[in-house]
N, C-alpha and C. Protein backbone atom coordinates (compact mmCIF):
# COMPACT_ATOMS: atom_id res chain seq x y z
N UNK A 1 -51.74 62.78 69.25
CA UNK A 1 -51.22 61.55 68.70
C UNK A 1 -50.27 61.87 67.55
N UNK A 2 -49.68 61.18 67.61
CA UNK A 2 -48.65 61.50 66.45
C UNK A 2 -48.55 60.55 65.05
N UNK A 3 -47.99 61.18 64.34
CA UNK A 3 -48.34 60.79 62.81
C UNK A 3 -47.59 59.29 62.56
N UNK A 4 -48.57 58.39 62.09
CA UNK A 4 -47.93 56.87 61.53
C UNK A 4 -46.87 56.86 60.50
N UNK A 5 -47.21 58.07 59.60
CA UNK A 5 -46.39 57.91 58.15
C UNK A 5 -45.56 58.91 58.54
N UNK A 6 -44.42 58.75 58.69
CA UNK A 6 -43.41 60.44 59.10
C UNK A 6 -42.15 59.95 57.74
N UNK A 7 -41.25 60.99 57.61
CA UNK A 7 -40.07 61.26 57.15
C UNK A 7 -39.63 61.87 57.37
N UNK A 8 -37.79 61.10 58.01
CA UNK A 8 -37.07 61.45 59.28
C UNK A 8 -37.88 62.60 60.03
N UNK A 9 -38.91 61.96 60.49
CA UNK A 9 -38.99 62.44 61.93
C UNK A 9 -40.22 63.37 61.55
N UNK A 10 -40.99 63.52 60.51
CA UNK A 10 -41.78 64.54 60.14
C UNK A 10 -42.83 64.04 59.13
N UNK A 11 -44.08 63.92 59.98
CA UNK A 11 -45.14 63.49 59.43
C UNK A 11 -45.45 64.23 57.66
N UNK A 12 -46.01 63.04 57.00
CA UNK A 12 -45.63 62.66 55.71
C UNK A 12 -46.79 63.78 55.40
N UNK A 13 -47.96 63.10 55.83
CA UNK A 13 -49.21 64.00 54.59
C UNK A 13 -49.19 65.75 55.07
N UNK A 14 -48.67 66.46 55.90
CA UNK A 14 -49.09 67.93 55.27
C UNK A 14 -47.86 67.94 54.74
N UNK A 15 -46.82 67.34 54.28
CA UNK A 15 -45.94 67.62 53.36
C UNK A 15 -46.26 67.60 52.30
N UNK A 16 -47.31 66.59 51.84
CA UNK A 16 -47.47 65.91 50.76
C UNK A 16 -48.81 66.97 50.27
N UNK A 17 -50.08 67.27 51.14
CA UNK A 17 -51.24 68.01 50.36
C UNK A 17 -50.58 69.17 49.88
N UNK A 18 -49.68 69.92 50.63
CA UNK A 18 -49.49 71.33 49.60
C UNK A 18 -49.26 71.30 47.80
N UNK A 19 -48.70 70.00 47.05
CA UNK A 19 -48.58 69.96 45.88
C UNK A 19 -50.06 69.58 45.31
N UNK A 20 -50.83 68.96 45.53
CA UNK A 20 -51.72 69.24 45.05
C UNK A 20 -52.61 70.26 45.40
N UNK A 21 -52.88 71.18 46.37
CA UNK A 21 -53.60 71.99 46.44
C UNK A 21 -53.03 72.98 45.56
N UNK A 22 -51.71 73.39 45.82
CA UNK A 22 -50.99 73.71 45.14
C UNK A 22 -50.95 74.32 43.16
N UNK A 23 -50.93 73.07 42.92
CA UNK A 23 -51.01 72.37 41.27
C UNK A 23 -52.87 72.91 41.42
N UNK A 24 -53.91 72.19 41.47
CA UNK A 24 -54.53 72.52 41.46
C UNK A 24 -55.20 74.54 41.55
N UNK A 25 -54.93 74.19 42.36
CA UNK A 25 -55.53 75.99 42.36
C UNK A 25 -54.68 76.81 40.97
N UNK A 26 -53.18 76.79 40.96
CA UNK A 26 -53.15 76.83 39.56
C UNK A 26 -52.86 76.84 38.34
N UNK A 27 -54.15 75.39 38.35
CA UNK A 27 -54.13 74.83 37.34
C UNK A 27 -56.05 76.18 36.85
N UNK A 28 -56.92 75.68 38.20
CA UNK A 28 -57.62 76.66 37.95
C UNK A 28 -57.21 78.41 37.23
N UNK A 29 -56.40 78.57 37.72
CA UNK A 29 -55.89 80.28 37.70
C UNK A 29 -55.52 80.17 36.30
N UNK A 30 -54.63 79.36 35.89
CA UNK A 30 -54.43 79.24 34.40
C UNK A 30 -55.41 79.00 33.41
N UNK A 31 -57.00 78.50 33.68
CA UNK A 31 -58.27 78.11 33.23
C UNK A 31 -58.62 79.81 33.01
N UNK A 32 -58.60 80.30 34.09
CA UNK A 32 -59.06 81.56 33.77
C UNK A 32 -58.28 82.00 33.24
N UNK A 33 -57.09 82.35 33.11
CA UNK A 33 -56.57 83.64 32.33
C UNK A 33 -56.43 83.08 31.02
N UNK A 34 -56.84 81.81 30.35
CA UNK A 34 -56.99 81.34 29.21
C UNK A 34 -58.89 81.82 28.23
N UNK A 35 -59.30 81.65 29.62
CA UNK A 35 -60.83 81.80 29.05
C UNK A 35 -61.13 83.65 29.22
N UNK A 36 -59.77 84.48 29.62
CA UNK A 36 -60.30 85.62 29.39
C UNK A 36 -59.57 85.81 28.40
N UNK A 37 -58.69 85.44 27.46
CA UNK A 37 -58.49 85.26 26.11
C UNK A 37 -56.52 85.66 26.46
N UNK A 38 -55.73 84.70 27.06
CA UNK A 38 -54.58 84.46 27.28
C UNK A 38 -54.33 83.61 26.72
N UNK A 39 -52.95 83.06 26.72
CA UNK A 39 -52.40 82.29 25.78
C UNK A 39 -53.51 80.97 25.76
N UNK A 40 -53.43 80.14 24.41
CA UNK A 40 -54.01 78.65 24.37
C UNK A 40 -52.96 77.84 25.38
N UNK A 41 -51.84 77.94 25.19
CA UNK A 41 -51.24 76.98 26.13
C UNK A 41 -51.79 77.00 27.37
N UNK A 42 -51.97 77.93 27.99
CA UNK A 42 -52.41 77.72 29.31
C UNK A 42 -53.70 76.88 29.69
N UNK A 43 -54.41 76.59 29.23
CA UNK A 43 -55.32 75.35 29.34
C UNK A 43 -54.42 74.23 29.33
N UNK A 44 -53.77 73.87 28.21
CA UNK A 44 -52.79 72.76 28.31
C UNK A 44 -52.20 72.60 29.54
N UNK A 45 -51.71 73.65 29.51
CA UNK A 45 -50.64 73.17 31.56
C UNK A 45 -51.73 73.24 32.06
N UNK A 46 -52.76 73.71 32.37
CA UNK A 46 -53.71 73.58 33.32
C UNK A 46 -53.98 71.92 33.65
N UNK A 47 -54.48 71.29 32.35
CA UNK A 47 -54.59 70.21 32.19
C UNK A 47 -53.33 69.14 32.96
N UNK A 48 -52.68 69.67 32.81
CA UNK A 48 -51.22 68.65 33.20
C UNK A 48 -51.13 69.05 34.43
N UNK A 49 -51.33 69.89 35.04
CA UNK A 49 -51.46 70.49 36.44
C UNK A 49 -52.58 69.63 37.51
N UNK A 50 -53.62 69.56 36.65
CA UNK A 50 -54.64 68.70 37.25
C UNK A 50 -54.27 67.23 37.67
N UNK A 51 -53.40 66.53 36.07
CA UNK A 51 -53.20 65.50 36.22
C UNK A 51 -52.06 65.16 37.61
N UNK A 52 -51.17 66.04 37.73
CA UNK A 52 -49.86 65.51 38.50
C UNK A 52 -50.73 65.90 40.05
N UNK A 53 -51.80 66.73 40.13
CA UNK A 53 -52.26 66.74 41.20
C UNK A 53 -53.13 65.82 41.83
N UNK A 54 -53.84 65.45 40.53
CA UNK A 54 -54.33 64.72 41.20
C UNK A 54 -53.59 63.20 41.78
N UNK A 55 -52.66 62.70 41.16
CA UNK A 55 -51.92 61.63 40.96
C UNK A 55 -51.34 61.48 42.49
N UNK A 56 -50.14 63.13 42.94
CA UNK A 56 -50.10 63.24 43.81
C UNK A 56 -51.52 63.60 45.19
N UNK A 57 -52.05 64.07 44.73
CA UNK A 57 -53.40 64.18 46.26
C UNK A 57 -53.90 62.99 46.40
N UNK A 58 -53.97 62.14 45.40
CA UNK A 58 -54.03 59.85 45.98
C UNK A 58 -52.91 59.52 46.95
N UNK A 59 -51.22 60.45 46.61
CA UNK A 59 -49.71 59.77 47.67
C UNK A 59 -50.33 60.15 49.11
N UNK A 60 -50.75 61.92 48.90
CA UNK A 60 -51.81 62.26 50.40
C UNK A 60 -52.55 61.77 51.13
N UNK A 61 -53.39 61.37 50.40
CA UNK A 61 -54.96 60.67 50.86
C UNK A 61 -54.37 59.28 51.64
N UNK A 62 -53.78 58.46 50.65
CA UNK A 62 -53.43 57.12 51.46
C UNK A 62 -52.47 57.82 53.03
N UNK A 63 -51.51 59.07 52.77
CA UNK A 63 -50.87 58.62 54.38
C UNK A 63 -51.91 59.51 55.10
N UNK A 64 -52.67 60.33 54.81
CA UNK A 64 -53.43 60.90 55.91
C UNK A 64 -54.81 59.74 55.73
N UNK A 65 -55.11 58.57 55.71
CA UNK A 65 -55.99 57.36 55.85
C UNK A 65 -55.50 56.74 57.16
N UNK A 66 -54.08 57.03 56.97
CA UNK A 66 -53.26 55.72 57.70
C UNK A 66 -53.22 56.41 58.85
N UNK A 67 -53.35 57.79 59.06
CA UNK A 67 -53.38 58.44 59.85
C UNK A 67 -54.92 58.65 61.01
N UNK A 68 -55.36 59.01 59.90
CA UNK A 68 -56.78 58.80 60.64
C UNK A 68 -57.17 57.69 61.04
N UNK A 69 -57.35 56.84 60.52
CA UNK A 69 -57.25 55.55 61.08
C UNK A 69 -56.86 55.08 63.01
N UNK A 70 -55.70 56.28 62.94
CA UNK A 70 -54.96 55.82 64.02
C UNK A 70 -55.31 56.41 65.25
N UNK A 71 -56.73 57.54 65.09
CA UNK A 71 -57.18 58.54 66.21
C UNK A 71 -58.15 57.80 66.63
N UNK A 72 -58.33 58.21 67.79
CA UNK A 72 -59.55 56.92 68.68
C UNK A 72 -60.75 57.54 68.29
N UNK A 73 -61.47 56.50 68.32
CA UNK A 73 -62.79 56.49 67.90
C UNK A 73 -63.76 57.56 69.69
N UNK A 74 -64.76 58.16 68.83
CA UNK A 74 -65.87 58.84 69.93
C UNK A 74 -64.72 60.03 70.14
N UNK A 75 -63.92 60.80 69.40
CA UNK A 75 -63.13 61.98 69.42
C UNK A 75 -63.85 62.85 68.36
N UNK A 76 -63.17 64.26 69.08
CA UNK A 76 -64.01 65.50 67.96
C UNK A 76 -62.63 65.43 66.65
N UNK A 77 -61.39 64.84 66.87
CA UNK A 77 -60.54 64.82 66.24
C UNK A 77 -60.91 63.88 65.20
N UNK A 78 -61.11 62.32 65.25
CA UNK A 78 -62.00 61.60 64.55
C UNK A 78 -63.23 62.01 63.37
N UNK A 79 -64.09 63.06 63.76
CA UNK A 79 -65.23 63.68 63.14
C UNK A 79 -64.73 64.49 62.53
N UNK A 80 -63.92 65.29 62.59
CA UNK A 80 -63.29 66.19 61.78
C UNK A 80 -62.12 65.59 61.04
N UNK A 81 -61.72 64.59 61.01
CA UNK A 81 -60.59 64.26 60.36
C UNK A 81 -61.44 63.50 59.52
N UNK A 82 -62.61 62.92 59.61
CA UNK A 82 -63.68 61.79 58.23
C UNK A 82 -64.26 63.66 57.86
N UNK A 83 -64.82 64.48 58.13
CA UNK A 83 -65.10 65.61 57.42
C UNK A 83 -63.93 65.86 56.08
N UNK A 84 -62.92 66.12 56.76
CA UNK A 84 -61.61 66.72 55.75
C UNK A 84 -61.74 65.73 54.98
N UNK A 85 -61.50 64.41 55.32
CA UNK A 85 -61.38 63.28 54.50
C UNK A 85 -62.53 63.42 53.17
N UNK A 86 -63.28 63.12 53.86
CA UNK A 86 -65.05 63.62 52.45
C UNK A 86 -64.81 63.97 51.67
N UNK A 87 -63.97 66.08 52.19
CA UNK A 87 -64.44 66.68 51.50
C UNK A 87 -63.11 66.92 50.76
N UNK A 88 -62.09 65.54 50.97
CA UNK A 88 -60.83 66.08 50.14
C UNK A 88 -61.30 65.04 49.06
N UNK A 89 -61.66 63.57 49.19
CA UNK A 89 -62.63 62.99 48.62
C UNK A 89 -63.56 63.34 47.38
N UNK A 90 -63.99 64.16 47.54
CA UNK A 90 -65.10 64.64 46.76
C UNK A 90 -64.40 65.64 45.71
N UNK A 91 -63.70 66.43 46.14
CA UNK A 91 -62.47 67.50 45.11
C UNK A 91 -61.69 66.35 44.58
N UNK A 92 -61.44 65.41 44.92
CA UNK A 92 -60.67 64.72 43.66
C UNK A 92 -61.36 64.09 42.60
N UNK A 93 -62.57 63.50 43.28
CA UNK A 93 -63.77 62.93 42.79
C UNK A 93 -63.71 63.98 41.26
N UNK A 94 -64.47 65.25 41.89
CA UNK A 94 -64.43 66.24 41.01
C UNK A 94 -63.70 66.86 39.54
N UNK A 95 -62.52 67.21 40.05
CA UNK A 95 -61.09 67.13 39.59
C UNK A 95 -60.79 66.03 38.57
N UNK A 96 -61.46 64.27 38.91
CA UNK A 96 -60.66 63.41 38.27
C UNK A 96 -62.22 63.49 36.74
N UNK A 97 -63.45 64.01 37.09
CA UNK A 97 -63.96 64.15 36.21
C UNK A 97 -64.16 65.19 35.21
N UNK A 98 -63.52 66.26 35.79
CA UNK A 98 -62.94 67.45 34.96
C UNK A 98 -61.70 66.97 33.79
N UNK A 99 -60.90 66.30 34.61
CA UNK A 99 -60.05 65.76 33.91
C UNK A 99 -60.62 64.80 32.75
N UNK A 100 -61.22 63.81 32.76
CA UNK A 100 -61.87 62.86 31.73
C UNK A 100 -62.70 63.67 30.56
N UNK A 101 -63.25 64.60 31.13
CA UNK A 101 -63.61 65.49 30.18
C UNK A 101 -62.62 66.14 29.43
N UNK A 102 -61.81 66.88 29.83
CA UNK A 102 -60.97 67.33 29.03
C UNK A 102 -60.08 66.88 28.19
N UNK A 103 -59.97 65.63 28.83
CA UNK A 103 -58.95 64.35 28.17
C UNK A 103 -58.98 64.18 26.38
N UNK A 104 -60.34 64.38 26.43
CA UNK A 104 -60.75 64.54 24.97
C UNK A 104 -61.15 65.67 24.27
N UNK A 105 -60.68 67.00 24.82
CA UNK A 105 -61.28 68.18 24.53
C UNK A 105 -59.91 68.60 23.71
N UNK A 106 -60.38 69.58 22.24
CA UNK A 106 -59.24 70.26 21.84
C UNK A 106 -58.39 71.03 22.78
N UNK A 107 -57.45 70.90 22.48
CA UNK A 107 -56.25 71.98 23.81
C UNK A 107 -56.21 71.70 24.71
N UNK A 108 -57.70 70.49 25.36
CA UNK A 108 -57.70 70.14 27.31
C UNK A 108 -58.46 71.76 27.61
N UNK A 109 -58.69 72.72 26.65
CA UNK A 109 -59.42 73.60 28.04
C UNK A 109 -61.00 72.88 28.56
N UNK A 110 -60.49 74.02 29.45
CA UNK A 110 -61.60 73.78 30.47
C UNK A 110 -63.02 74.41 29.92
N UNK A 111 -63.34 75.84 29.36
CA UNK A 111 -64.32 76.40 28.91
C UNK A 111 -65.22 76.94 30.26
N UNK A 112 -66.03 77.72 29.79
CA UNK A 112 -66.54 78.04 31.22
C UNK A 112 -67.10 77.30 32.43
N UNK A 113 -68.41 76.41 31.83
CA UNK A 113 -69.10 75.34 32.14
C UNK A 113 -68.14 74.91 33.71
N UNK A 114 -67.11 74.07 32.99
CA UNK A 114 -66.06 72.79 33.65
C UNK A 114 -64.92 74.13 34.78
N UNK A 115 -64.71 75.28 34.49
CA UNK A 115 -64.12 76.56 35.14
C UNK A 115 -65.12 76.64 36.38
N UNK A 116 -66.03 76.75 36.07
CA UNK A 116 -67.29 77.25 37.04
C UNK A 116 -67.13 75.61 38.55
N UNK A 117 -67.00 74.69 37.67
CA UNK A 117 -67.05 73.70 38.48
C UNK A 117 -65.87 73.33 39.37
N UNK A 118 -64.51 73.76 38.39
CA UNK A 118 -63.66 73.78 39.31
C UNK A 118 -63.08 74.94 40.54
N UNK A 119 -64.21 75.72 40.49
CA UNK A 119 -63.83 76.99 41.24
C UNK A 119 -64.97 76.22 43.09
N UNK A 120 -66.28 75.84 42.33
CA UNK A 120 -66.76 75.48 43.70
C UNK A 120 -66.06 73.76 43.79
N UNK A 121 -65.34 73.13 43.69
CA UNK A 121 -64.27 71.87 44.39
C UNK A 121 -63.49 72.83 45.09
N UNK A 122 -62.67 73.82 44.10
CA UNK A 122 -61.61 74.73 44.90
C UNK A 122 -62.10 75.09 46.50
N UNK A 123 -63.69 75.71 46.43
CA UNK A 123 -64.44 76.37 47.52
C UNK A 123 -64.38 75.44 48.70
N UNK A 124 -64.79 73.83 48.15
CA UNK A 124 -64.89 72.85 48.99
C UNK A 124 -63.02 72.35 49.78
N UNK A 125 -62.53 72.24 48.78
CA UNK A 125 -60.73 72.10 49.07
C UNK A 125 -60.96 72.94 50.08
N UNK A 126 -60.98 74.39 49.99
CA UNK A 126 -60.55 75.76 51.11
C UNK A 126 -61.15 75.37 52.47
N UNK A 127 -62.40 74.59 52.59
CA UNK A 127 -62.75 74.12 53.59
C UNK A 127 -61.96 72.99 53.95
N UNK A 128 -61.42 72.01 53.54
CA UNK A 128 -61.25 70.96 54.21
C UNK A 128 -59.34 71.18 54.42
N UNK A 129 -58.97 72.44 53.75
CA UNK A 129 -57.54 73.01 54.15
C UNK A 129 -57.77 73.44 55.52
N UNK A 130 -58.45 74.37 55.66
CA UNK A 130 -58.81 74.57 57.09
C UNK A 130 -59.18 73.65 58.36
N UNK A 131 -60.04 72.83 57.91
CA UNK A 131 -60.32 71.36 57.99
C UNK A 131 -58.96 70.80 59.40
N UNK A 132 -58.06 70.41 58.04
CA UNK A 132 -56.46 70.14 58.02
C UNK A 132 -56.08 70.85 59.01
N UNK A 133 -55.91 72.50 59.40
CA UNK A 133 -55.35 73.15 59.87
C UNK A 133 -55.59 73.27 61.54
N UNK A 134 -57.15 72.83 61.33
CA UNK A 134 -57.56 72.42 62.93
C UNK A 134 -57.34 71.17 63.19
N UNK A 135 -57.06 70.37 62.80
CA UNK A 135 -56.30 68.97 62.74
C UNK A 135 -55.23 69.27 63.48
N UNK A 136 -54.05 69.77 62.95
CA UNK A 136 -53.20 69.75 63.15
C UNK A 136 -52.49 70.61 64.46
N UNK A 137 -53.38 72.03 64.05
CA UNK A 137 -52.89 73.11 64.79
C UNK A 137 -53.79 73.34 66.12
N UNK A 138 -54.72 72.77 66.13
CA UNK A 138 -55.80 73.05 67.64
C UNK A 138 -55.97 71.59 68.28
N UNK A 139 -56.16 70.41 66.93
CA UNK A 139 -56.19 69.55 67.71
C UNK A 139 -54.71 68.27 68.30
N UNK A 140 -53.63 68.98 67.65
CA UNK A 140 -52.59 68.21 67.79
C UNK A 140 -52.34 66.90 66.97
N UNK A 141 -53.16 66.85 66.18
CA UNK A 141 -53.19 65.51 65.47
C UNK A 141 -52.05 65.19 65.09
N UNK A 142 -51.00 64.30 64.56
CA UNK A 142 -49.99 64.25 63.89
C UNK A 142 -48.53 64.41 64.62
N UNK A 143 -48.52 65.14 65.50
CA UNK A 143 -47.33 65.99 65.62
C UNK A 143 -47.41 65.54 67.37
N UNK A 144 -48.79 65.52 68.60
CA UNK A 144 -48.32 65.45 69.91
C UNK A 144 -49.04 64.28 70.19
N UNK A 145 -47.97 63.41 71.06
CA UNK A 145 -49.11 62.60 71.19
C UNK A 145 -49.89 62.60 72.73
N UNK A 146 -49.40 63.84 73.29
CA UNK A 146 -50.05 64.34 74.32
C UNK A 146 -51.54 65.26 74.43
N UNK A 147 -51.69 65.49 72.52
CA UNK A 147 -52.78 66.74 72.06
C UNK A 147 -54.40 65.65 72.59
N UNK A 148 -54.99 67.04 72.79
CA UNK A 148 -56.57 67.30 73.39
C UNK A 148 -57.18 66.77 71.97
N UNK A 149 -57.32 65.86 71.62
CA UNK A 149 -57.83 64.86 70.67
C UNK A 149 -59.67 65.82 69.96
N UNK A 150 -60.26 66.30 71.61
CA UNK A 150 -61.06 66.81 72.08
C UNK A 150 -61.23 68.65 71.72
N UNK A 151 -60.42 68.61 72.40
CA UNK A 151 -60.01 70.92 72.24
C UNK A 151 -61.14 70.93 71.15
N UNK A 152 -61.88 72.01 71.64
CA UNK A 152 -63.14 72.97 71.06
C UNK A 152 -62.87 73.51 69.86
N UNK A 153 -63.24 73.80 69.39
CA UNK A 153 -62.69 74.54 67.67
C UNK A 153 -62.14 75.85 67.61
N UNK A 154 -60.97 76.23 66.82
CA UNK A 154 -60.71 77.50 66.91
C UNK A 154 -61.42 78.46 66.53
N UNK A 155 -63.04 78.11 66.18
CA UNK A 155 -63.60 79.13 65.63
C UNK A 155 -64.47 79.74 66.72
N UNK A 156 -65.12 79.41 67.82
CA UNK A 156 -65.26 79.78 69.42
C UNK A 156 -64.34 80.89 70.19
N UNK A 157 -64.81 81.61 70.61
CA UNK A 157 -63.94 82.46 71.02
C UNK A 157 -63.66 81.88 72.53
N UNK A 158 -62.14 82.34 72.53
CA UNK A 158 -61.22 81.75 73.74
C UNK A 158 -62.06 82.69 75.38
N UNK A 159 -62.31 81.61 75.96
CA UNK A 159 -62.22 82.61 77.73
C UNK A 159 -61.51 83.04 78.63
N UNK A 160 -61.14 84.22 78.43
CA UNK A 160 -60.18 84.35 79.34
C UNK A 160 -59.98 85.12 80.23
């Protein structure tokens, strides 16, 4: 099936998740090399990194909604596309309370505690990137609207 939200001609949301996964991851990377005693600024952009990500991974979420939405129901494409959804869901969830915390923290760092937390969202993101990737790339989502909605997972080994 092919993608509802396109631009000229090219479905909108995996254009759109790479900036926040993007921004995010690092915004993390900059958490650490601050808390192993790197510049103070780098918490700061970290912080601002979070924010524009997260801001942008809401432009995502709504066109890959509009998207999912649009796959038929009783599909393995369906179940895996509310999985990704969850668990992209839940990392922003995450993310937007990392952020509130820091909102009021000297410098915005993160400190270890809130580091530790954004490393397992990151863990959860890496899943639902992959997620995405069988979406797109095994099950055709977006892009055919001839794709096996169905097709087995690429993690099964092929018979041949």
């Amino acid at each position: 099936m092919e993608s509802r939200v396109k631009a000229l001609g090219h479905p909108v949301h995996p254009m759109l998740v790479m900036f926040p996964l993007g921004l995010l991851v690092t915004a993390v990377a900059f958490d650490f090399i601050d808390l192993v005693g790197g510049p103070d600024v780098l918490g700061e952009v970290a912080f601002w990194n979070i924010t524009v990500g997260l801001a942008v991974g809401l432009l995502a979420a709504v066109a890959g909604l509009i998207d999912w939405l649009a796959i038929p129901r009783d599909t393995r494409a369906k179940r895996v596309g509310a999985l990704h959804g969850l668990l992209n869901l839940g990392l922003v969830v995450v993310f937007a309370i990392v952020w509130l915390i820091r909102l009021g923290a000297d410098g915005r760092d993160a400190g270890t505690a809130l580091f530790i937390v954004e490393l397992l969202a990151l863990g959860a993101g890496g899943v639902s990137a992959w997620l995405g990737g069988e979406l797109v790339d095994r099950l055709g989502v977006g892009v055919d609207d001839e794709a096996n909605l169905n097709a087995p997972s690429s993690l099964r080994p092929s018979r041949t």
